[in-house]
PDB file of N, CA and C in Angstrom:
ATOM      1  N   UNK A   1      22.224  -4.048  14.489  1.00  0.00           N
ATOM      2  CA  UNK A   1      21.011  -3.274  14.629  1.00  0.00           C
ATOM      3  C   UNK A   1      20.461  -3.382  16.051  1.00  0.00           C
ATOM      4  N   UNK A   2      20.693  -4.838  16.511  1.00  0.00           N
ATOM      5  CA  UNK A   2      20.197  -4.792  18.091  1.00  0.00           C
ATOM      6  C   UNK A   2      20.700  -4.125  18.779  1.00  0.00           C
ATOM      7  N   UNK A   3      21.985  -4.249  18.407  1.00  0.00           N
ATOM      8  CA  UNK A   3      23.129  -2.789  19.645  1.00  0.00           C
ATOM      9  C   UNK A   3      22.468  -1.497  19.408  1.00  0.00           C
ATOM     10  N   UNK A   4      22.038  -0.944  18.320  1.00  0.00           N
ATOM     11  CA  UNK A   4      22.195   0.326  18.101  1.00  0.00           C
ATOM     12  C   UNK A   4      20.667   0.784  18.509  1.00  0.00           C
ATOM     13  N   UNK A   5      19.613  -0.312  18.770  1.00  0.00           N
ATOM     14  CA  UNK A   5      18.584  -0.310  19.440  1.00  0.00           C
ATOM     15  C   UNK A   5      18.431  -0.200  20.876  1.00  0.00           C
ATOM     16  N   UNK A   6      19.578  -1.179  21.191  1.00  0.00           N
ATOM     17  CA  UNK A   6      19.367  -0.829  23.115  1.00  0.00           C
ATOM     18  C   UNK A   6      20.075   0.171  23.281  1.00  0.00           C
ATOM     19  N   UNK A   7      21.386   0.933  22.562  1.00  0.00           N
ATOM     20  CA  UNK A   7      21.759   1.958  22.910  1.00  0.00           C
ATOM     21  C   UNK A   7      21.153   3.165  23.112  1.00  0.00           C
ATOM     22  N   UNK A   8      19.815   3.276  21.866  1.00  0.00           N
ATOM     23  CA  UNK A   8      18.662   4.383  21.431  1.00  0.00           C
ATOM     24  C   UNK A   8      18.146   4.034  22.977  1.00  0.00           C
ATOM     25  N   UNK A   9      17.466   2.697  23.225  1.00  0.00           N
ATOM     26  CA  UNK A   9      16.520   2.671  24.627  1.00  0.00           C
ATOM     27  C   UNK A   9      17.110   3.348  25.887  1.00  0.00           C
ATOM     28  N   UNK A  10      18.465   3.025  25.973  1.00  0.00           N
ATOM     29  CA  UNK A  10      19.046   3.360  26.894  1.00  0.00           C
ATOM     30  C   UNK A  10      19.520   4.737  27.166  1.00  0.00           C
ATOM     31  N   UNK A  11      19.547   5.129  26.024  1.00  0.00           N
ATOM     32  CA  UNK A  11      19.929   6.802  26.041  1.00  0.00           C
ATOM     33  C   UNK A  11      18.942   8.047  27.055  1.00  0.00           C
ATOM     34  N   UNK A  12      19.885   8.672  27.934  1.00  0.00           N
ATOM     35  CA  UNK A  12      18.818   9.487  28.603  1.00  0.00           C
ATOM     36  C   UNK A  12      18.651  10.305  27.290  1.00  0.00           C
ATOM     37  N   UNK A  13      17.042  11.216  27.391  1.00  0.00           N
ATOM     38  CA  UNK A  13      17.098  11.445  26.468  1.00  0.00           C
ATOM     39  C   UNK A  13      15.587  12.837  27.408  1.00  0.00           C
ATOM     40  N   UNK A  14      15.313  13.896  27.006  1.00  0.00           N
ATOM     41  CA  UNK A  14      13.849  14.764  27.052  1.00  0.00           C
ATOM     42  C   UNK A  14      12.905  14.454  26.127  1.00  0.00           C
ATOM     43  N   UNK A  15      11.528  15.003  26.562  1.00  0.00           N
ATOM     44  CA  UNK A  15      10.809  14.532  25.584  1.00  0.00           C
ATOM     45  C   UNK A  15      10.881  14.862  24.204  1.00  0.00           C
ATOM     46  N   UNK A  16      11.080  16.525  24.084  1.00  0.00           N
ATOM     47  CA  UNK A  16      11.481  17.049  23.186  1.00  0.00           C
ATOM     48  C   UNK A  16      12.208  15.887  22.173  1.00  0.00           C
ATOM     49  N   UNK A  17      13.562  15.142  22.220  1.00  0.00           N
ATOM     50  CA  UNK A  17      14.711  14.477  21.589  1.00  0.00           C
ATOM     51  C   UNK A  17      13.620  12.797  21.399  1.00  0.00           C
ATOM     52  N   UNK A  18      12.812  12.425  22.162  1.00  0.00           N
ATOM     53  CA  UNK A  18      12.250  10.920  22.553  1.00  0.00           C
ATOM     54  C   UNK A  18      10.869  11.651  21.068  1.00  0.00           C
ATOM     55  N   UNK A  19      10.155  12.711  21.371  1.00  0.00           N
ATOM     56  CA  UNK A  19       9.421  12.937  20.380  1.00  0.00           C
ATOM     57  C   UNK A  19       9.933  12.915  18.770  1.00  0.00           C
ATOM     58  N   UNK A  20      11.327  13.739  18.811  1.00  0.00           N
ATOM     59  CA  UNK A  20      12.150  13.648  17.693  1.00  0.00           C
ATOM     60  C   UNK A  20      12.019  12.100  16.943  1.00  0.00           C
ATOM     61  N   UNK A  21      12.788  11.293  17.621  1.00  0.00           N
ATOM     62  CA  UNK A  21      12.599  10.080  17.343  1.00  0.00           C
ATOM     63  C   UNK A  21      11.598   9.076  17.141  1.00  0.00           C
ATOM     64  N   UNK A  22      10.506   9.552  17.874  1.00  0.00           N
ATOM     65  CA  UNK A  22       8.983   8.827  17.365  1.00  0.00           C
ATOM     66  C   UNK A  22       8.852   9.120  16.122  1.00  0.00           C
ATOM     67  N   UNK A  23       8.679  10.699  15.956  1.00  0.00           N
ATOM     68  CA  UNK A  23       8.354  11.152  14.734  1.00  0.00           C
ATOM     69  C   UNK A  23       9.014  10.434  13.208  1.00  0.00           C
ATOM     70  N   UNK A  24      10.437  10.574  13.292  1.00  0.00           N
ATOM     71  CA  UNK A  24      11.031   9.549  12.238  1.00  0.00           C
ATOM     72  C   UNK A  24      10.990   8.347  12.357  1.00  0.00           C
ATOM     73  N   UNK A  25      10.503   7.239  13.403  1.00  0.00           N
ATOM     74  CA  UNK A  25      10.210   6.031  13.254  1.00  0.00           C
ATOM     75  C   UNK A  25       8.770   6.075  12.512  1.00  0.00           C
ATOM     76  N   UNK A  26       8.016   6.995  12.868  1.00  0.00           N
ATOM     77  CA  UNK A  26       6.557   6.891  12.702  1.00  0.00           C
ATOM     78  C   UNK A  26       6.793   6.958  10.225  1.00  0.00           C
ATOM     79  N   UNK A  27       7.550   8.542  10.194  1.00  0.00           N
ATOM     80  CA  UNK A  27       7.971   8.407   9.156  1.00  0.00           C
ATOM     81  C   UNK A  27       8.511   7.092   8.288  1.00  0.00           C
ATOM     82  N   UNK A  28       9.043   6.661   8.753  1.00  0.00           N
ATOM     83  CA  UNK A  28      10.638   5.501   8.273  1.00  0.00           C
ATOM     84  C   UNK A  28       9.282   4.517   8.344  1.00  0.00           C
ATOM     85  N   UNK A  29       8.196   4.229   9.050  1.00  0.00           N
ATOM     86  CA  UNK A  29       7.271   3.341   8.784  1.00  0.00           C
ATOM     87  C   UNK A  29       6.577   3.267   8.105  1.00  0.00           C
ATOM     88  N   UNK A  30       6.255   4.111   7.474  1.00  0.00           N
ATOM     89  CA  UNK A  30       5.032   5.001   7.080  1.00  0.00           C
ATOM     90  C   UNK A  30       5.578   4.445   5.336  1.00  0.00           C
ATOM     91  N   UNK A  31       6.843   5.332   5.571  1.00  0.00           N
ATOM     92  CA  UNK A  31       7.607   5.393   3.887  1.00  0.00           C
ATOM     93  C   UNK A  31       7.908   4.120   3.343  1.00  0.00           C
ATOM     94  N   UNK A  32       8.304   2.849   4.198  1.00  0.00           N
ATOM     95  CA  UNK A  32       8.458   1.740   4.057  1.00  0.00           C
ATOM     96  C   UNK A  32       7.657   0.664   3.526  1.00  0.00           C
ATOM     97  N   UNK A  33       6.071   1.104   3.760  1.00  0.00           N
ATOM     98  CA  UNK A  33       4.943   0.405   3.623  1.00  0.00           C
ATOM     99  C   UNK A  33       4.140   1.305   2.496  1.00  0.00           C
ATOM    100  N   UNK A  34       4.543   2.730   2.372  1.00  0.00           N
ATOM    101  CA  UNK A  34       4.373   3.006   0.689  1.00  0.00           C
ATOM    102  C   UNK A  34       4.946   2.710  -0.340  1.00  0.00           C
ATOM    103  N   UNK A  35       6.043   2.797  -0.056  1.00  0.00           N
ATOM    104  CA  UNK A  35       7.181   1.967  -1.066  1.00  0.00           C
ATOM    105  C   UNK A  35       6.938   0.757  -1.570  1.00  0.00           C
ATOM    106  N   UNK A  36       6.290  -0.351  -0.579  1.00  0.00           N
ATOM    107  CA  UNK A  36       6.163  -1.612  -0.717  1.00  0.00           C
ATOM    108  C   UNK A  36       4.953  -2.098  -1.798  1.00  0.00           C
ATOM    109  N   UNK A  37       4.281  -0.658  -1.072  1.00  0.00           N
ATOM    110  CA  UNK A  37       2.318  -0.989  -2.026  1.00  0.00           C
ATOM    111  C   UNK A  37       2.945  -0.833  -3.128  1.00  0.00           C
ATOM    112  N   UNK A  38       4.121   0.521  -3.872  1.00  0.00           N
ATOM    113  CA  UNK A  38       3.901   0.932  -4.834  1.00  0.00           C
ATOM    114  C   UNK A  38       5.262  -0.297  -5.567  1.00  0.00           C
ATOM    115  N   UNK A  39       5.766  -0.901  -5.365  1.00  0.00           N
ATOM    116  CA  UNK A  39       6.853  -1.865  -5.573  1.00  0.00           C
ATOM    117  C   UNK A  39       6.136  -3.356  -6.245  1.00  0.00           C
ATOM    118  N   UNK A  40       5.292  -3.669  -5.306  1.00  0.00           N
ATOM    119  CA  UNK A  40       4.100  -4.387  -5.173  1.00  0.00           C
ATOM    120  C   UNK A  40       3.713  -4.580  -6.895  1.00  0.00           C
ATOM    121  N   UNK A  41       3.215  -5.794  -7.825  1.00  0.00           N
ATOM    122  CA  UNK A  41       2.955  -5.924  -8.873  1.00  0.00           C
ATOM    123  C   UNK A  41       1.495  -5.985  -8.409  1.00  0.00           C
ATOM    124  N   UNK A  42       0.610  -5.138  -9.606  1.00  0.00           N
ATOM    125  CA  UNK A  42      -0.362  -5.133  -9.659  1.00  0.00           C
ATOM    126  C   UNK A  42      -1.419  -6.406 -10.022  1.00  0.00           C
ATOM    127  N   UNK A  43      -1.968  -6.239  -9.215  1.00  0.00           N
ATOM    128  CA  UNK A  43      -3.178  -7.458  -9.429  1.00  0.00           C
ATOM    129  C   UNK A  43      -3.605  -7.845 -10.698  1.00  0.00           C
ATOM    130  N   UNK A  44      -4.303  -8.602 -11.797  1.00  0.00           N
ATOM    131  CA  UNK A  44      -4.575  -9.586 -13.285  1.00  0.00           C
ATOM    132  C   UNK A  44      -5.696  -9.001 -12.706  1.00  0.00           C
ATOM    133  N   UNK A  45      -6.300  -8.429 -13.964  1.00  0.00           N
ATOM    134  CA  UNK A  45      -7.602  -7.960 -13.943  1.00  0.00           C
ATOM    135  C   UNK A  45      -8.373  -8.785 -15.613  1.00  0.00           C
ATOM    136  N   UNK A  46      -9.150  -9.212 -15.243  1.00  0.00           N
ATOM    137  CA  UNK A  46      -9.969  -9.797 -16.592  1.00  0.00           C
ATOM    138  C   UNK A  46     -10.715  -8.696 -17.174  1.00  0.00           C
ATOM    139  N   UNK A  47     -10.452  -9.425 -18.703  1.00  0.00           N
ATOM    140  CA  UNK A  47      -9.754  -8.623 -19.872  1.00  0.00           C
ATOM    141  C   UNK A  47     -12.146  -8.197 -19.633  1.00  0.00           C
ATOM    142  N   UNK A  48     -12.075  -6.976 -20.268  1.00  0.00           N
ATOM    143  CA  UNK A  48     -13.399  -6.569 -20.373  1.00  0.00           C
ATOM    144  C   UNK A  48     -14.277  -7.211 -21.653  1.00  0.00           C
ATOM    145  N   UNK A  49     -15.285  -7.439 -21.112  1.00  0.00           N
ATOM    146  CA  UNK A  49     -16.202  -8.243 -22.592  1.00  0.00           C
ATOM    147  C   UNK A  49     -16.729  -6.907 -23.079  1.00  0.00           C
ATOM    148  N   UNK A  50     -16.720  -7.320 -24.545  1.00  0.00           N
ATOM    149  CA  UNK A  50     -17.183  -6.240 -25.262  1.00  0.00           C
ATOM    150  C   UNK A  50     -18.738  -6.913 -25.547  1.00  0.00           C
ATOM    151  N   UNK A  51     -19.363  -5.664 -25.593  1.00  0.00           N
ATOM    152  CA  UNK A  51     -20.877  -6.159 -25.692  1.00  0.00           C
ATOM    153  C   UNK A  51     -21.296  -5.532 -27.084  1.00  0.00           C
ATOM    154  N   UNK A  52     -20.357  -5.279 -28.145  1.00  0.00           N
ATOM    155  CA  UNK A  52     -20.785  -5.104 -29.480  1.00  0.00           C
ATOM    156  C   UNK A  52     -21.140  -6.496 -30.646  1.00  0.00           C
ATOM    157  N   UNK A  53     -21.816  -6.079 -31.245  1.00  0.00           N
ATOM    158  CA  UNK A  53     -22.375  -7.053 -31.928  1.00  0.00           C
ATOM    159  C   UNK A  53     -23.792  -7.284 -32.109  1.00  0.00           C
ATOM    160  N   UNK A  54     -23.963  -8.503 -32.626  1.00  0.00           N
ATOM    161  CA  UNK A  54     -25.543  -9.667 -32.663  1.00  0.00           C
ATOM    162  C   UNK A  54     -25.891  -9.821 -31.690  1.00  0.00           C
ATOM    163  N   UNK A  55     -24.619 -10.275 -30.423  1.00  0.00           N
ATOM    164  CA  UNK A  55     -25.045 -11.294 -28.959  1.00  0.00           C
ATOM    165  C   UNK A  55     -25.362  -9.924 -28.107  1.00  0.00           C
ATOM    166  N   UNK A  56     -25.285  -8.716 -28.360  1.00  0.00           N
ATOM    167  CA  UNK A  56     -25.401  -7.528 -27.445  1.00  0.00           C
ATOM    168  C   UNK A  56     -27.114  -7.437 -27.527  1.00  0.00           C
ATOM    169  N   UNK A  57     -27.900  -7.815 -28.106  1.00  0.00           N
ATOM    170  CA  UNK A  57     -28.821  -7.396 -28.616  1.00  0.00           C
ATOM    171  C   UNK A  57     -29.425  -7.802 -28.058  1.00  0.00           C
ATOM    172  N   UNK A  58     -30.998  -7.559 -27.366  1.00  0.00           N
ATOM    173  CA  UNK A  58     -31.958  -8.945 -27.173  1.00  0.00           C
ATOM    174  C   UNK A  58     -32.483 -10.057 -27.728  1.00  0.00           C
ATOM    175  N   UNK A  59     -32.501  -9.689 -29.130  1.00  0.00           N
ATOM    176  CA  UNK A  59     -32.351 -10.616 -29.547  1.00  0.00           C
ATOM    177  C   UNK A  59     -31.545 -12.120 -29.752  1.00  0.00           C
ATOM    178  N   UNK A  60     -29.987 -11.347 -29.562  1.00  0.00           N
ATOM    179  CA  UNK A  60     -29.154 -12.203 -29.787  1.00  0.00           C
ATOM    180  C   UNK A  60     -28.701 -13.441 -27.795  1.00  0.00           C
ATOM    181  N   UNK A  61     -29.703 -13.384 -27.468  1.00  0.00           N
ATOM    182  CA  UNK A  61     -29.639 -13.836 -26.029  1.00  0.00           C
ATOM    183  C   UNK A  61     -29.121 -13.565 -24.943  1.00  0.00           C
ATOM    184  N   UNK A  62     -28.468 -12.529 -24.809  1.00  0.00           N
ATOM    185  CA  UNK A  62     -27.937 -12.082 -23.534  1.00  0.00           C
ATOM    186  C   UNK A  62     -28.721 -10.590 -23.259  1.00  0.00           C
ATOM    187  N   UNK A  63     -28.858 -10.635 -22.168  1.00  0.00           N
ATOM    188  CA  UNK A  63     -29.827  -8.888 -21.989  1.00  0.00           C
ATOM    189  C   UNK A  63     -28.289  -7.813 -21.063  1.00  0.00           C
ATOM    190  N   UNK A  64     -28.642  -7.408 -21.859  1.00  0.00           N
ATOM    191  CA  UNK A  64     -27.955  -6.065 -20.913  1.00  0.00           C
ATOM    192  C   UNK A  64     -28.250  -5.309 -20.379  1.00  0.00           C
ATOM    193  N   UNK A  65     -28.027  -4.982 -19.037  1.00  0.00           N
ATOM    194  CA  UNK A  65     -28.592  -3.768 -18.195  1.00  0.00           C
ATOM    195  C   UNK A  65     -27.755  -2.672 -17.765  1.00  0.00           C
TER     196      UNK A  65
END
């Protein structure tokens, strides 16, 4: 991969062909680090309290707002 890197640096090249190549690095970066989020295991989320019941109540000691 290092060869095929200094060969890219070294290549005469116009802007036109040097833009070419930004553009798909910019891509190939881009796609790499979406892939990863979506690859990525999702975060443990705590489980939701249910507020049905006695204890939902004011009475039952907890207030809800």
């Amino acid at each position: 991969m290092k060869q095929e890197l200094d060969t890219l640096l070294n290549k005469k090249m116009d802007r036109k062909d040097f833009l070419k190549h930004v553009a798909i690095a910019v891509v190939a970066l881009t796609g790499v680090g979406a892939l990863l989020k979506t690859l990525a295991p999702a975060p443990k989320q705590a489980p939701a309290v249910s507020h049905n019941g006695y204890g939902a109540s004011v009475y039952g000691g907890q207030k809800v707002s």
